[in-house]
C-alpha atoms as a PDB file:
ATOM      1  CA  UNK A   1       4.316 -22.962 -17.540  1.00  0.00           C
ATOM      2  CA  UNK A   2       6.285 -19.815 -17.241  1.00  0.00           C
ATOM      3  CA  UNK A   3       5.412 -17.806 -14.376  1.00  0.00           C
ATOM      4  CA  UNK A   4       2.764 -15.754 -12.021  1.00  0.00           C
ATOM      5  CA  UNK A   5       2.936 -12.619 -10.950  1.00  0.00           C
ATOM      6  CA  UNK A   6       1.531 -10.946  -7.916  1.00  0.00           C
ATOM      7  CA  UNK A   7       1.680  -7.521  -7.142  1.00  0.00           C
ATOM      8  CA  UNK A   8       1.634  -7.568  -2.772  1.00  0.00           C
ATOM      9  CA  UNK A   9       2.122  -5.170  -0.256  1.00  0.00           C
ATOM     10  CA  UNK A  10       4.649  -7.508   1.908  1.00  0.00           C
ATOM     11  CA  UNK A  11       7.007  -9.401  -0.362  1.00  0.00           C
ATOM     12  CA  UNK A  12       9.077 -10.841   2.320  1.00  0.00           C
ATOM     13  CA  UNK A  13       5.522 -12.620   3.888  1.00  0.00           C
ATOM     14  CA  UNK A  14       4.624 -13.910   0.426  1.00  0.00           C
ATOM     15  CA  UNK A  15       7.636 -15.262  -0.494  1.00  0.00           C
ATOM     16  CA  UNK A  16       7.456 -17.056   2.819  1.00  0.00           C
ATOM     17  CA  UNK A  17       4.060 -18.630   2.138  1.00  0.00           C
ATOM     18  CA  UNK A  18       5.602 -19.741  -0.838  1.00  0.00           C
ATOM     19  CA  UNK A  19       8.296 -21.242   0.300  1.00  0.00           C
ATOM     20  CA  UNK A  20       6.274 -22.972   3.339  1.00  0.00           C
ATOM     21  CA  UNK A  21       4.557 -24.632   0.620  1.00  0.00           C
ATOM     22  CA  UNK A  22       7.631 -25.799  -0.734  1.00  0.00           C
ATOM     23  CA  UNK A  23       9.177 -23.525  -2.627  1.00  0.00           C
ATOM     24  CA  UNK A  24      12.692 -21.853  -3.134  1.00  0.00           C
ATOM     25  CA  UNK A  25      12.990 -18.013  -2.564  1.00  0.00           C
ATOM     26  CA  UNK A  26      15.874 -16.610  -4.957  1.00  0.00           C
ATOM     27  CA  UNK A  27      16.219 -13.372  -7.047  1.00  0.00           C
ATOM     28  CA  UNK A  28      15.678 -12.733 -10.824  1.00  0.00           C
ATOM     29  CA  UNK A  29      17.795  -9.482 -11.044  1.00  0.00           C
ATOM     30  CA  UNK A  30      16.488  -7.102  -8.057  1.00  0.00           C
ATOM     31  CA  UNK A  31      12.907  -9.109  -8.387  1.00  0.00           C
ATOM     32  CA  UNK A  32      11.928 -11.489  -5.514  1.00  0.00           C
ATOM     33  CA  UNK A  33      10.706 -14.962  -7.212  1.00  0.00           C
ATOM     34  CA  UNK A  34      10.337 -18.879  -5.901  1.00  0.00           C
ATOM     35  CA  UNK A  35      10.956 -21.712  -7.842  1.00  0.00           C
ATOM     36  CA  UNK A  36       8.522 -24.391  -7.615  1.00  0.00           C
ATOM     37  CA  UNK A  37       8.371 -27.158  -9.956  1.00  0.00           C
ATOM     38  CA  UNK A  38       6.821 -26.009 -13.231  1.00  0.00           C
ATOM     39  CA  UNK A  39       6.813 -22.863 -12.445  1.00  0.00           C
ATOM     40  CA  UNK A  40       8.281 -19.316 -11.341  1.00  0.00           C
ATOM     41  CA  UNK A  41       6.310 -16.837  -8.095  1.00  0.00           C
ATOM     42  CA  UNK A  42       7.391 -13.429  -9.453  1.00  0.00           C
ATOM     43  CA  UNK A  43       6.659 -11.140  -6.549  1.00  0.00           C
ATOM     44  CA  UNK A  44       6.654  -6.898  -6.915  1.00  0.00           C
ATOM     45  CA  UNK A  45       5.588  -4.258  -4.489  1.00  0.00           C
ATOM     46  CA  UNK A  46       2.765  -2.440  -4.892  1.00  0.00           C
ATOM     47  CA  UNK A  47      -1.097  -1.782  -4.631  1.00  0.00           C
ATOM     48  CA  UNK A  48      -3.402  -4.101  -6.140  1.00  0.00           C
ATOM     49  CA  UNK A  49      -7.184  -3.915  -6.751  1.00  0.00           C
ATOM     50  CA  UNK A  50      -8.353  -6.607  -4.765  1.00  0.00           C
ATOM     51  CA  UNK A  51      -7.741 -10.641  -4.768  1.00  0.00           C
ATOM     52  CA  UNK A  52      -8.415 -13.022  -7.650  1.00  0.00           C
ATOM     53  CA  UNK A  53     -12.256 -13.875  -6.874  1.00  0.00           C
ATOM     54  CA  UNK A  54     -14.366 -11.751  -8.418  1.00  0.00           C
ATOM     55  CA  UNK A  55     -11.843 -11.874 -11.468  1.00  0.00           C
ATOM     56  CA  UNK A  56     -11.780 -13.941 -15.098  1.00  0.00           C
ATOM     57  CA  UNK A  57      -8.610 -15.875 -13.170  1.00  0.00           C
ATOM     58  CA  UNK A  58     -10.133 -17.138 -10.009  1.00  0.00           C
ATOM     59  CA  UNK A  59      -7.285 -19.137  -8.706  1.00  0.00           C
ATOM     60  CA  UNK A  60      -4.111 -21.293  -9.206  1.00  0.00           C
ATOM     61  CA  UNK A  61      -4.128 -25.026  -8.152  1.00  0.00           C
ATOM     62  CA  UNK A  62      -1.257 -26.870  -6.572  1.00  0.00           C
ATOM     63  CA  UNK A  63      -0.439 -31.157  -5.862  1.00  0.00           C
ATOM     64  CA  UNK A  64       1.715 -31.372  -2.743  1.00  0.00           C
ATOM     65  CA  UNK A  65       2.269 -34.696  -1.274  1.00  0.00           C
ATOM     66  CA  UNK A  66      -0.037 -34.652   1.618  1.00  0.00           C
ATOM     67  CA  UNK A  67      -1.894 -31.747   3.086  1.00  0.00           C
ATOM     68  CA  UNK A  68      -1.101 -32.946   6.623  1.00  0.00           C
ATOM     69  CA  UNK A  69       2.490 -32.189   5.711  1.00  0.00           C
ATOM     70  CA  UNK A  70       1.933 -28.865   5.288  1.00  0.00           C
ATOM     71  CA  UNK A  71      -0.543 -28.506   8.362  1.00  0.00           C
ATOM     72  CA  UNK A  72       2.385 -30.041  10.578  1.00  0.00           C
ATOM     73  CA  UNK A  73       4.519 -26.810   9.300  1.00  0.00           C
ATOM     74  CA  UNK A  74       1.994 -24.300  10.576  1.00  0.00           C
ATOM     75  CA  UNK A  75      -0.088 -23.559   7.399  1.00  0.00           C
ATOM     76  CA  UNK A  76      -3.983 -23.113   7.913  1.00  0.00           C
ATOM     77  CA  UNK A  77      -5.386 -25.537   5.547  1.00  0.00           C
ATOM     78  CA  UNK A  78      -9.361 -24.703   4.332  1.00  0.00           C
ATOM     79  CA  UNK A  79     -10.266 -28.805   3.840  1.00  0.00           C
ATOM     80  CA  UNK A  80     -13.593 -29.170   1.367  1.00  0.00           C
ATOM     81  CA  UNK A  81     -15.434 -31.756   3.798  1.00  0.00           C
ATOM     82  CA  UNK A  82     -15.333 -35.621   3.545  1.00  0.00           C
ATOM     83  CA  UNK A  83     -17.399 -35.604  -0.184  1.00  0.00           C
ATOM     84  CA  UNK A  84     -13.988 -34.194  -2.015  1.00  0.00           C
ATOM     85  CA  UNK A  85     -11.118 -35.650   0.237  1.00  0.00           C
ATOM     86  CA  UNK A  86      -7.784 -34.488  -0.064  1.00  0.00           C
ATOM     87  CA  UNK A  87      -8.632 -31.550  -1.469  1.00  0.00           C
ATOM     88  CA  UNK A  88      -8.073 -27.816   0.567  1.00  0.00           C
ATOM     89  CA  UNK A  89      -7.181 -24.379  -0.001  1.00  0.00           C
ATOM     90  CA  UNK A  90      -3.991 -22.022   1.865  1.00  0.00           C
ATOM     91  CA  UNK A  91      -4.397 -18.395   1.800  1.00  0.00           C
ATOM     92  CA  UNK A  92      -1.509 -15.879   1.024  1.00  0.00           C
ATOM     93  CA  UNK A  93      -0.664 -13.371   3.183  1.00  0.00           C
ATOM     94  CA  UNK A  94      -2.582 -10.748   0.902  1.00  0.00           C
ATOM     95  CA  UNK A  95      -5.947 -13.081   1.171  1.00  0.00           C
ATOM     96  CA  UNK A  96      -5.403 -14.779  -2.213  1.00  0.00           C
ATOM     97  CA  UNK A  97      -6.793 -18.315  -2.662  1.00  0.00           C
ATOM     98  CA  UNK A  98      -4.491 -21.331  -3.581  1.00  0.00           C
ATOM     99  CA  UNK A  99      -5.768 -24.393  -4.333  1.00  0.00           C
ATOM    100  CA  UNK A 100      -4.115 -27.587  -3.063  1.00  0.00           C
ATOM    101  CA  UNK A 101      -4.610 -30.677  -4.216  1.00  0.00           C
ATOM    102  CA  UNK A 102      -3.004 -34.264  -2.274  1.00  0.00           C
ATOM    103  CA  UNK A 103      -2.110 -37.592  -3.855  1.00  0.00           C
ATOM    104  CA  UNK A 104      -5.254 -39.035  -2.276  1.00  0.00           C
ATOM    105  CA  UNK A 105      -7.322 -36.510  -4.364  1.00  0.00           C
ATOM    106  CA  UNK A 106      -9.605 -37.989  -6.700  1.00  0.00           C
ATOM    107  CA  UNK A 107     -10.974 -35.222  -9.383  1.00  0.00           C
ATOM    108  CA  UNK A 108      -6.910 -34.198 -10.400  1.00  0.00           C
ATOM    109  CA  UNK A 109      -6.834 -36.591 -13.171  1.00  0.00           C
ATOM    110  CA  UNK A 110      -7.173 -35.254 -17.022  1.00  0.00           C
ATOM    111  CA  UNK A 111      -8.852 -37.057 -19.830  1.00  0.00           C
ATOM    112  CA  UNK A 112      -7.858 -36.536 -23.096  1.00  0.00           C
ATOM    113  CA  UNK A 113     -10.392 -35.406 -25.707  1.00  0.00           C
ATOM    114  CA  UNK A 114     -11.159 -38.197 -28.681  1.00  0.00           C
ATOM    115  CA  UNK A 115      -8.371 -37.989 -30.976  1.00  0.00           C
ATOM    116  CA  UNK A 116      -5.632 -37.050 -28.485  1.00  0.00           C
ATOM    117  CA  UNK A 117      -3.129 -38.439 -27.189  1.00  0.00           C
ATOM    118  CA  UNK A 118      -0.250 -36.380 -24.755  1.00  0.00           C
ATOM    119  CA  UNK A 119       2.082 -38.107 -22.828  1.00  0.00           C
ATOM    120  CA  UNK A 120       2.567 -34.734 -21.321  1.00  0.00           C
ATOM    121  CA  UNK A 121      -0.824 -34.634 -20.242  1.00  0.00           C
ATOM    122  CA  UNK A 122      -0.803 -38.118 -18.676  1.00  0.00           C
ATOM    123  CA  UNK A 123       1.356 -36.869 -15.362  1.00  0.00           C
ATOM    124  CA  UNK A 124      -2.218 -35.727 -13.805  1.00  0.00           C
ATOM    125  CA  UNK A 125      -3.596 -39.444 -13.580  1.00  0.00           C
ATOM    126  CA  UNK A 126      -0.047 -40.045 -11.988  1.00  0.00           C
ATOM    127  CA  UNK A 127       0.840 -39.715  -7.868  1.00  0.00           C
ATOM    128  CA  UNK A 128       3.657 -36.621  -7.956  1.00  0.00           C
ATOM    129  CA  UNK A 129       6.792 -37.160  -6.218  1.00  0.00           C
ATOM    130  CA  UNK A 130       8.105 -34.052  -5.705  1.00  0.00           C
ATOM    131  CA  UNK A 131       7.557 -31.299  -3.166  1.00  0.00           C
ATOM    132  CA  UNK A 132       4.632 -29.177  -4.799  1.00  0.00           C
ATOM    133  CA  UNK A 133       3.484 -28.989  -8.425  1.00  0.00           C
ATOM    134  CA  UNK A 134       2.142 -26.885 -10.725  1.00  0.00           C
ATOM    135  CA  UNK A 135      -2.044 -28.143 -11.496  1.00  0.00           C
ATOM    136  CA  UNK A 136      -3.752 -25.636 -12.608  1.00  0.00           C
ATOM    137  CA  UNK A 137      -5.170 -22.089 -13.189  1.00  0.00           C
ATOM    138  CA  UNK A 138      -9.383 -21.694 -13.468  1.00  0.00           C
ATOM    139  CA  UNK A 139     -11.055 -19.640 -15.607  1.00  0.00           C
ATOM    140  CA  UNK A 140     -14.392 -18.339 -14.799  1.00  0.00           C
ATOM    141  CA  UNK A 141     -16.116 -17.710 -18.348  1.00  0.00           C
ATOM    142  CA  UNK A 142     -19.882 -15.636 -18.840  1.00  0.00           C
ATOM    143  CA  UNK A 143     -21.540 -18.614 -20.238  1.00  0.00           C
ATOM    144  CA  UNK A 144     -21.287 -22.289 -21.917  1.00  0.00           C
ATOM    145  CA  UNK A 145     -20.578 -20.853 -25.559  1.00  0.00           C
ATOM    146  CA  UNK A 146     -17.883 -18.964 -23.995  1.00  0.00           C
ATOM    147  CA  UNK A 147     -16.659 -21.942 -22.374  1.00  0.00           C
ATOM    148  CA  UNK A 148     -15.943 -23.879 -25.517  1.00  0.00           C
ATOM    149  CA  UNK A 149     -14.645 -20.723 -27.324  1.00  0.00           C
ATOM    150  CA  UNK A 150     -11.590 -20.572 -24.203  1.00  0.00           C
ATOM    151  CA  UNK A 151     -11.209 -24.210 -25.004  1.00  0.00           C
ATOM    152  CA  UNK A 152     -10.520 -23.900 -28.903  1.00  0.00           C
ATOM    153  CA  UNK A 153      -8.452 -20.207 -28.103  1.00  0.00           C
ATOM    154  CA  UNK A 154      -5.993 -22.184 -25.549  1.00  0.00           C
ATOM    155  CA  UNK A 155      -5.610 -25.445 -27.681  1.00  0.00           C
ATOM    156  CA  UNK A 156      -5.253 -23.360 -30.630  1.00  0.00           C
ATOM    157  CA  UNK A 157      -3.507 -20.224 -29.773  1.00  0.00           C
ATOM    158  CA  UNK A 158      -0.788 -22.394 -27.568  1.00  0.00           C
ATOM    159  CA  UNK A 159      -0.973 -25.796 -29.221  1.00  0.00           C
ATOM    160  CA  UNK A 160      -2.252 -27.227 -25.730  1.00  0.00           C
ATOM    161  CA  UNK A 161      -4.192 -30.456 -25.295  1.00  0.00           C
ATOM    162  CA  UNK A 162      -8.458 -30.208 -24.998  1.00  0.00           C
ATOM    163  CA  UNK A 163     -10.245 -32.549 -22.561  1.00  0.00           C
ATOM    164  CA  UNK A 164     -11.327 -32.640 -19.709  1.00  0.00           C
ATOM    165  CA  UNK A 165     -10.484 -32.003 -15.405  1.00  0.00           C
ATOM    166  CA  UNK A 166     -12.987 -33.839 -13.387  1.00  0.00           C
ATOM    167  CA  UNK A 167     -16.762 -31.724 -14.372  1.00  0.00           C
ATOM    168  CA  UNK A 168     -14.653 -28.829 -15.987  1.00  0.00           C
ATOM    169  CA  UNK A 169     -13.538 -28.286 -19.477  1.00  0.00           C
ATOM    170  CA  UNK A 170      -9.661 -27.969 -19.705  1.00  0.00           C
ATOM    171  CA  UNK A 171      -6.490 -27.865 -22.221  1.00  0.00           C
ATOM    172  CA  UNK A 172      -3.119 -29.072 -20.819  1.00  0.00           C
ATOM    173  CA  UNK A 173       0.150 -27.084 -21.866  1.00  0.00           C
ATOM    174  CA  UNK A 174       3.212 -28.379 -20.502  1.00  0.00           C
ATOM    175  CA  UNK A 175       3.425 -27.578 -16.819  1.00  0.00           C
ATOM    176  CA  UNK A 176      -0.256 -26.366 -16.522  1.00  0.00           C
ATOM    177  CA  UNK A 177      -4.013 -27.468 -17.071  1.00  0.00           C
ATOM    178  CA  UNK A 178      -6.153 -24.548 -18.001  1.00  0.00           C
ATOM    179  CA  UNK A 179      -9.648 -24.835 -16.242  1.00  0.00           C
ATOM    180  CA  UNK A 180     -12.812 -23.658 -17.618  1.00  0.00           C
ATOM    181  CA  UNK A 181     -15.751 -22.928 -15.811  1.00  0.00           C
ATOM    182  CA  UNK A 182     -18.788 -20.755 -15.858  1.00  0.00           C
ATOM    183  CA  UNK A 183     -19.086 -17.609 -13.470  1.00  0.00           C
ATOM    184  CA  UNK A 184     -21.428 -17.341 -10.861  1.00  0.00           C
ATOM    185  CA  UNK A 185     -21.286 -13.652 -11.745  1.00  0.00           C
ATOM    186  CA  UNK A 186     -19.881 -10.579 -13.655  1.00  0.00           C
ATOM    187  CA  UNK A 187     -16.101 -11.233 -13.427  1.00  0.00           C
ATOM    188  CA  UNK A 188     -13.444  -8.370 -13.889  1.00  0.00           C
ATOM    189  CA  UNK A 189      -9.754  -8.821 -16.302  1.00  0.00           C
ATOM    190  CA  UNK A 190      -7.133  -9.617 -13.665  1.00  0.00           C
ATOM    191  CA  UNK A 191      -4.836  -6.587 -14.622  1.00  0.00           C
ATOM    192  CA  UNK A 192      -4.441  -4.697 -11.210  1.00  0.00           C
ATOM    193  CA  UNK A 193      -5.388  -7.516  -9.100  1.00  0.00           C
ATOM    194  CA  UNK A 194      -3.309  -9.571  -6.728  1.00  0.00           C
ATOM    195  CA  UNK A 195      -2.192 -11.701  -9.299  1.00  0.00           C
ATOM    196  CA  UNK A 196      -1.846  -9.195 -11.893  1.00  0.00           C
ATOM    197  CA  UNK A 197      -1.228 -11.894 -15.004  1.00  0.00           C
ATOM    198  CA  UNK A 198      -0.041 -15.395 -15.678  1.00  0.00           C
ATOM    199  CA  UNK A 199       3.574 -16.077 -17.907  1.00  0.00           C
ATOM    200  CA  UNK A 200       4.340 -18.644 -20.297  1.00  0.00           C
ATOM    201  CA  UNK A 201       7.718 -19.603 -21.152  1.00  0.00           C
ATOM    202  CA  UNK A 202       8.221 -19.761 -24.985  1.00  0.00           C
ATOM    203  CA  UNK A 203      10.924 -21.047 -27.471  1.00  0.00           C
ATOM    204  CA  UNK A 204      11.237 -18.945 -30.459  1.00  0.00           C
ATOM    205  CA  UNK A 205       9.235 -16.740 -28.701  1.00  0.00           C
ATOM    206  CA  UNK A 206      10.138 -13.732 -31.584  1.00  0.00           C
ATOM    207  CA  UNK A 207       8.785 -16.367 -34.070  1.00  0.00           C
ATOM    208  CA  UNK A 208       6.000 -17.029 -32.476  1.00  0.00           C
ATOM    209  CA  UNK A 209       4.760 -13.988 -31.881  1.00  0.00           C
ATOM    210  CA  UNK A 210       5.058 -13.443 -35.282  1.00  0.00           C
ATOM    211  CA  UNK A 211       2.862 -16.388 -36.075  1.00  0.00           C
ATOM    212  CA  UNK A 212       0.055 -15.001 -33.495  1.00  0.00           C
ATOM    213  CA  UNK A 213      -0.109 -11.909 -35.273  1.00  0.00           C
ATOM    214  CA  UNK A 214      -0.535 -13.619 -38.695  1.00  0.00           C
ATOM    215  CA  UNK A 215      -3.452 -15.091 -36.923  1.00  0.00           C
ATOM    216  CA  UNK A 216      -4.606 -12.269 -35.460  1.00  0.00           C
ATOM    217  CA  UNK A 217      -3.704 -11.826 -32.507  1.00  0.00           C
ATOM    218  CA  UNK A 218      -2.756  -8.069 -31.064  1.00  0.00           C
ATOM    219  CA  UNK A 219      -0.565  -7.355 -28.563  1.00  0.00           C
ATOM    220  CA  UNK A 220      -0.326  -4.866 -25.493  1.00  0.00           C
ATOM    221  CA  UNK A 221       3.421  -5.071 -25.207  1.00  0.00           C
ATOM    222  CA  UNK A 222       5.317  -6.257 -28.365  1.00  0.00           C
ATOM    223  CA  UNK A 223       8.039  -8.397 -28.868  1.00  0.00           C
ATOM    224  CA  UNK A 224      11.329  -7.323 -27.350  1.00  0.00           C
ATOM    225  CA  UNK A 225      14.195  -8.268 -24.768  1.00  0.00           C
ATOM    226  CA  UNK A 226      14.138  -6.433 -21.420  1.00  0.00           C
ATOM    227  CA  UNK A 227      17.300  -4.922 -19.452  1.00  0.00           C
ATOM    228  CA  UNK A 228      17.847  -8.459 -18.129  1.00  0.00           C
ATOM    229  CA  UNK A 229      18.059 -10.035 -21.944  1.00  0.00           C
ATOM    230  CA  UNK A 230      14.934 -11.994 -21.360  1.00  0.00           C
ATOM    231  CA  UNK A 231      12.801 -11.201 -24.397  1.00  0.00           C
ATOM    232  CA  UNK A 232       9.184 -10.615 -23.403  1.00  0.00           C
ATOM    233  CA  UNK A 233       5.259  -9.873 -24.994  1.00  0.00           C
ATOM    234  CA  UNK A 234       1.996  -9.243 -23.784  1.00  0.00           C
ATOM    235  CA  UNK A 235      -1.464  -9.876 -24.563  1.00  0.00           C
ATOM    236  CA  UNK A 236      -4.652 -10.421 -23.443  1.00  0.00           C
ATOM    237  CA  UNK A 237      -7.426 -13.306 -24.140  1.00  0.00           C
ATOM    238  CA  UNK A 238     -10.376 -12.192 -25.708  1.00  0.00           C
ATOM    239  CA  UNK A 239     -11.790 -12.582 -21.837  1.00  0.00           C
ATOM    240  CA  UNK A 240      -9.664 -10.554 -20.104  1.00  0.00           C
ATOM    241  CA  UNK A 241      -6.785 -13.061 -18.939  1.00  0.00           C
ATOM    242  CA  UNK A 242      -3.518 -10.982 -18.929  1.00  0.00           C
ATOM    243  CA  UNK A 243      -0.302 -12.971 -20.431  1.00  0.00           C
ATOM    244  CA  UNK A 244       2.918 -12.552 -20.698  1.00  0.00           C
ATOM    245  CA  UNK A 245       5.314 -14.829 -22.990  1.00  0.00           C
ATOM    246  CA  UNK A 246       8.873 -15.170 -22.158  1.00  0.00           C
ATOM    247  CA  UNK A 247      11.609 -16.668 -23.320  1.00  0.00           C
ATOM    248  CA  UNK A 248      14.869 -16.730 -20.892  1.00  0.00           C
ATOM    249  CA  UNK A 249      12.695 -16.655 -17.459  1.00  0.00           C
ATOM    250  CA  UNK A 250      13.254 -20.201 -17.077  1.00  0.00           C
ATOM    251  CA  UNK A 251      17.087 -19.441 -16.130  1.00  0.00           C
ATOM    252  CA  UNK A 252      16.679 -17.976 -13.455  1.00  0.00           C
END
């Protein structure tokens, strides 16, 4: 996984809630980000057009250890009842949704589709042992057919791994499972919203972008390195999931 980034109106009491949950706060030039395993929090100022529900991106999914841990440092903890234990939800300061799922969890796991076979993949049938982990983002999709279209896109466009997490349809990348799951409702693209659009960290990222387009693909933002030398692109998924590809994030 690359990164997330929200737009907020309080950066200081995000990047706390971040870091409650086990992050580290640090700076990637003048931006505010936390480090958490697998992935970067990139967090701007500004005004956003509402929270993730109600959007193609729903919500991002954490593992922590144990949710009591995190209850014992003052977090408010939304449990789903005794028929999914170990399994709750923190809110950010901006209302935002975060999933969070403990070792005692039982629908975390990921199997492969026939055919497949990712060692990668395998650390979601494992217990973590670190502080907080990246799981997952979910996708809310119109219908079935659109379902199984977000499944080939993913596993195609990013060379990810198709199966399945728990009831959902999924692909694993390195450092994040990509949920799939039909919408209750109309759903909106997440540009504007709290979390404005998801990252992923490429090598060869001016290659590859070279082999997207060959396929395809169009981009919002080409190729190109920003002031910081971290080359950058952006596109969007034929359902209206912003991305951004980077290559250099990760040093920060």
């Amino acid at each position: 996984m690359g990164h997330y980034h929200f737009v907020v109106k309080d950066v200081a009491a995000n990047a706390r809630f971040w870091t409650d949950l086990g992050g580290v706060t640090s700076k990637a030039g003048t931006t505010t980000i936390v480090k958490i395993t697998d992935v970067i929090i990139v967090l701007t100022e500004g005004r956003n057009s509402g929270v993730s529900e109600g959007a193609v991106l729903n919500h991002v999914a954490f593992r922590v250890p144990s949710l009591a841990t995190l209850e014992s440092r003052g977090l408010k903890i939304e449990r789903l009842g005794p028929e999914l234990p170990g399994i709750g939800s923190a809110r950010t300061p901006e209302g935002e949704r975060v999933e969070l799922f403990e070792n005692a969890a039982t629908n975390v796991g990921f199997t492969q589709d026939a055919g497949f076979k990712d060692p990668v993949a395998e650390r979601h049938n494992k217990p973590i042992d670190v502080t907080i982990a990246s799981h997952h983002f979910h996708l809310y999709l119109p219908d079935e057919a659109a379902v199984a279209a977000a499944k080939a896109w993913y596993a195609t466009t990013f060379g990810g791994t198709p199966g399945k997490r728990w009831r959902y349809d999924a692909v694993d990348l390195p450092g994040i499972n990509v949920n799939l799951g039909v919408a209750p409702r109309p759903v909106q693209p997440t540009k504007g919203r709290t979390l404005d659009h998801i990252g992923f960290e490429v090598t060869n990222l001016a290659q590859f972008t070279k082999k997207l387009e060959a396929t395809g693909v169009s981009f919002d933002v080409p190729y190109r390195k920003n002031a910081d030398g971290v080359g950058e692109a952006r596109l969007t998924d034929p359902w209206g999931t912003s991305i951004e590809l980077t290559e250099g994030l990760r040093r920060w």
